[in-house]
Protein backbone atom coordinates (compact mmCIF):
# COMPACT_ATOMS: atom_id res chain seq x y z
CA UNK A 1 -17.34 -21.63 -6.87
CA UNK A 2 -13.95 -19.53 -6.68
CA UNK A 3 -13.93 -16.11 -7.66
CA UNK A 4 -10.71 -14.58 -8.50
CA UNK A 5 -9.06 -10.78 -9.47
CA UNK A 6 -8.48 -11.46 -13.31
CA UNK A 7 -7.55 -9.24 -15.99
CA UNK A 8 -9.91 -7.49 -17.85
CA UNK A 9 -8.24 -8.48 -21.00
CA UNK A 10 -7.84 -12.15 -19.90
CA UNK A 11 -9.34 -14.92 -22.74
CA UNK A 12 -12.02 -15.38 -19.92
CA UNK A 13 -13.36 -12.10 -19.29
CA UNK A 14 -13.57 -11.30 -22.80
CA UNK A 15 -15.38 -14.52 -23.66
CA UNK A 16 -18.09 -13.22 -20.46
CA UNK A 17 -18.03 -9.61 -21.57
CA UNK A 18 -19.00 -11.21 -25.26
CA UNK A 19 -22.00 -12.92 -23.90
CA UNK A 20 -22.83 -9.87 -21.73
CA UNK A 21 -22.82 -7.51 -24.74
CA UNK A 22 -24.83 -10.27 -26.41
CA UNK A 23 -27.65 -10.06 -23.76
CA UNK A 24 -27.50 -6.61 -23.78
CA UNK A 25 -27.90 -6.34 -27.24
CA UNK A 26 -30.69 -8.98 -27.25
CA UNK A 27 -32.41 -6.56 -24.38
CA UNK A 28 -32.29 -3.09 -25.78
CA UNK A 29 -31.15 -3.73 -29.44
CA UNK A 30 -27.94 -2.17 -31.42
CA UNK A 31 -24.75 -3.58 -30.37
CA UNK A 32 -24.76 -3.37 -26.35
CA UNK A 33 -22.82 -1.38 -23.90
CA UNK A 34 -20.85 1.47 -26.08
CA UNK A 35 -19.22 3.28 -23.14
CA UNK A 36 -15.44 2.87 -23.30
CA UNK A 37 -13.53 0.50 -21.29
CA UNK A 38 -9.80 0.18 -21.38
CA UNK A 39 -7.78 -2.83 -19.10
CA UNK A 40 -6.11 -0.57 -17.45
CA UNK A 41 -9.08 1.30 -15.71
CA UNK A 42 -9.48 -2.06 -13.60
CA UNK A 43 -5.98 -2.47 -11.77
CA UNK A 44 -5.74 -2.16 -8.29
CA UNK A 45 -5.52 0.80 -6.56
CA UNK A 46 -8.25 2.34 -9.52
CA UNK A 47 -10.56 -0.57 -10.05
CA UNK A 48 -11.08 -4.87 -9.99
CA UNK A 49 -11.98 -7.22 -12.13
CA UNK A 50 -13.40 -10.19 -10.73
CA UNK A 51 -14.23 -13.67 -12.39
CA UNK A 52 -16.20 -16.47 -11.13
CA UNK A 53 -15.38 -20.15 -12.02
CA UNK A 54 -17.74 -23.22 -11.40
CA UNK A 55 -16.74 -26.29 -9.84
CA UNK A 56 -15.32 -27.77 -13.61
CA UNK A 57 -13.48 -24.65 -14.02
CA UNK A 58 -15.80 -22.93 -16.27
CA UNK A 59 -15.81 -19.07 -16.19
CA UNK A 60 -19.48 -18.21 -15.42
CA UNK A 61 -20.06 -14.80 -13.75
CA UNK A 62 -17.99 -11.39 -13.89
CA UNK A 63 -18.27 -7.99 -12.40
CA UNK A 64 -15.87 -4.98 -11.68
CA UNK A 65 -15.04 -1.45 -10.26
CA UNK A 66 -13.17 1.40 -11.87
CA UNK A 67 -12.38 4.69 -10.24
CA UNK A 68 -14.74 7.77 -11.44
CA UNK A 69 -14.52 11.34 -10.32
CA UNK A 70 -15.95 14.29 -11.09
CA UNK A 71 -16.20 14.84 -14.74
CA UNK A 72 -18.83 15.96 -17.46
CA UNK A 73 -20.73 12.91 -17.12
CA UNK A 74 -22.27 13.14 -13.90
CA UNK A 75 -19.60 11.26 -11.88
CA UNK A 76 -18.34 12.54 -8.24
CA UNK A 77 -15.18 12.63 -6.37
CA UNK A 78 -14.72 9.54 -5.15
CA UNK A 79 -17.10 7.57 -6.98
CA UNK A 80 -16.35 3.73 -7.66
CA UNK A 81 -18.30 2.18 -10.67
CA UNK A 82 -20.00 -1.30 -11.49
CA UNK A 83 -18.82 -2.57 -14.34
CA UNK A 84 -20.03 -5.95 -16.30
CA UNK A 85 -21.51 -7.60 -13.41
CA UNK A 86 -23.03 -11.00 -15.43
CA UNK A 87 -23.81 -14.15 -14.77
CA UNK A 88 -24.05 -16.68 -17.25
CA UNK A 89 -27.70 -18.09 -17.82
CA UNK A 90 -26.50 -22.05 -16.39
CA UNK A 91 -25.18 -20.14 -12.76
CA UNK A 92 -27.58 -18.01 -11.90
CA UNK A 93 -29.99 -18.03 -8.90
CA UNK A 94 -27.03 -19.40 -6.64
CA UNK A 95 -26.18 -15.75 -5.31
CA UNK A 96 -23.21 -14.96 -7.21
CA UNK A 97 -23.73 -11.87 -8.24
CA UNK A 98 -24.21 -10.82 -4.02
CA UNK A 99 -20.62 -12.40 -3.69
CA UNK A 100 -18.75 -10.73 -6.50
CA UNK A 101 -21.19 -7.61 -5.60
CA UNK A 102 -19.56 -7.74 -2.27
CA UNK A 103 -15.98 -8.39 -2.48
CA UNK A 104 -16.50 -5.43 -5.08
CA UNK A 105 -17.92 -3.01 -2.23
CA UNK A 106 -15.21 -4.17 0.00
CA UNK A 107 -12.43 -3.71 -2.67
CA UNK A 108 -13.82 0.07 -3.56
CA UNK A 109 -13.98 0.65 0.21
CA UNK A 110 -10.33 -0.52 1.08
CA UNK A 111 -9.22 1.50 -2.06
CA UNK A 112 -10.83 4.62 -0.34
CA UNK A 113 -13.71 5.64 -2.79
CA UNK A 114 -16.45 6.85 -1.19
CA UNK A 115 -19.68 5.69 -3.03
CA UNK A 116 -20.62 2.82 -5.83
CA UNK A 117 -22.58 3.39 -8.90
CA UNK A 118 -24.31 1.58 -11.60
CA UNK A 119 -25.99 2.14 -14.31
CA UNK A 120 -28.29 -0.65 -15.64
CA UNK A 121 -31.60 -0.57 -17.31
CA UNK A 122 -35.25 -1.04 -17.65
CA UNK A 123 -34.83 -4.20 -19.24
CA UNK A 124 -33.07 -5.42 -16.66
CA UNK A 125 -35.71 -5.81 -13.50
CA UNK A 126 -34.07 -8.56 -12.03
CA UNK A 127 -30.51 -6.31 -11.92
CA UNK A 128 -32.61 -3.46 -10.32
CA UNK A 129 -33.95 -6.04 -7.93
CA UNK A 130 -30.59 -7.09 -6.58
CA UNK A 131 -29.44 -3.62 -6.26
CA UNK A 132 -32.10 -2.44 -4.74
CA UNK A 133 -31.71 -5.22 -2.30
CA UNK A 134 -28.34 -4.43 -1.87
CA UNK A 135 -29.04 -1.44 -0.27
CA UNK A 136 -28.93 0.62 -3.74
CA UNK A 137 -30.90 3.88 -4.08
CA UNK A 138 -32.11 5.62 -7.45
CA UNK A 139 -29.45 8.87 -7.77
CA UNK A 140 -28.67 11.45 -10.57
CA UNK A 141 -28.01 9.81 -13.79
CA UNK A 142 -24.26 9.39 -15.09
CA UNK A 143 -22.52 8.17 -17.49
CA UNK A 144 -22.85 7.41 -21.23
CA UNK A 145 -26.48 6.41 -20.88
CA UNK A 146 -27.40 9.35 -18.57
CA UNK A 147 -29.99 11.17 -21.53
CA UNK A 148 -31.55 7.81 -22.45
CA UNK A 149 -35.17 7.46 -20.82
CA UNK A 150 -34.81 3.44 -20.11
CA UNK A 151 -31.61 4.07 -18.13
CA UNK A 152 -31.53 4.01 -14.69
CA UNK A 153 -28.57 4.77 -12.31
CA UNK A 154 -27.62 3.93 -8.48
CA UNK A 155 -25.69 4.28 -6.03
CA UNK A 156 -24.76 3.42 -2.62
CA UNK A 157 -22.68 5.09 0.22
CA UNK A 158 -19.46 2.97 0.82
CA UNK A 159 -18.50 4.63 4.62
């Protein structure tokens, strides 16, 4: 597997975003995530968009940063957040998600933002499970999501 910084407009991360927003969809119901993404909020310095390829070349897992700060959402100074991490259904259970999870960390950290958050869901145990064992602890709700009971938000110190 490579993993490589690509676009967030690139043919390959929309086709993975697609399927993400499908799955979330399937999950919770209406039309998946609504909160507002824009290519530009993943270019280096202010964010990273990451996208995994199998061994044929296939795009199969995704995940990214952007730079958050304080705001009326809940962010903080220096926060960095998860965006889209996915893996396709075919790739997963090979610990991809703790790779792109970790060049992601390393990336925020290098950029010089000071904490990672997330926002994922109860329908999602197995994405609590990783953060959690990732060293991911329960904070103060952010984001779009933050007044919806199923949501649930993390973070983790990046110094």
């Amino acid at each position: 597997m490579r993993i490589v910084p690509t676009p967030f407009d690139h043919p390959d991360a929309v086709k993975l975003n697609d399927l993400v927003q499908q799955e979330y969809a399937e999950r919770y119901g209406g039309e998946g995530d609504v909160t507002p993404l824009d290519p530009a909020m993943f270019q280096p310095p202010n964010g990273l968009f990451l996208v995994a390829y199998d061994e044929l070349d296939r795009p199969v897992a995704t995940g990214g940063w952007r730079a958050m700060d304080e705001n009326e959402e809940n962010y903080r100074d220096g926060d960095a957040e998860l965006k889209r991490m996915f893996v396709v259904r075919e790739a997963r259970r090979q610990g991809l998600s703790r790779r792109i999870l970790a060049l992601l960390e390393e990336d925020a950290r290098q950029a010089g933002r000071i904490r990672m958050v997330l926002e994922t869901g109860t329908m999602q145990p197995e994405a609590m499970a990783l953060y959690e064992s990732s060293g991911y602890a329960l904070c103060e709700k952010f984001g779009v999501y933050r007044n919806e009971p199923n949501s649930r938000c993390y973070a983790k110190p990046l110094r």
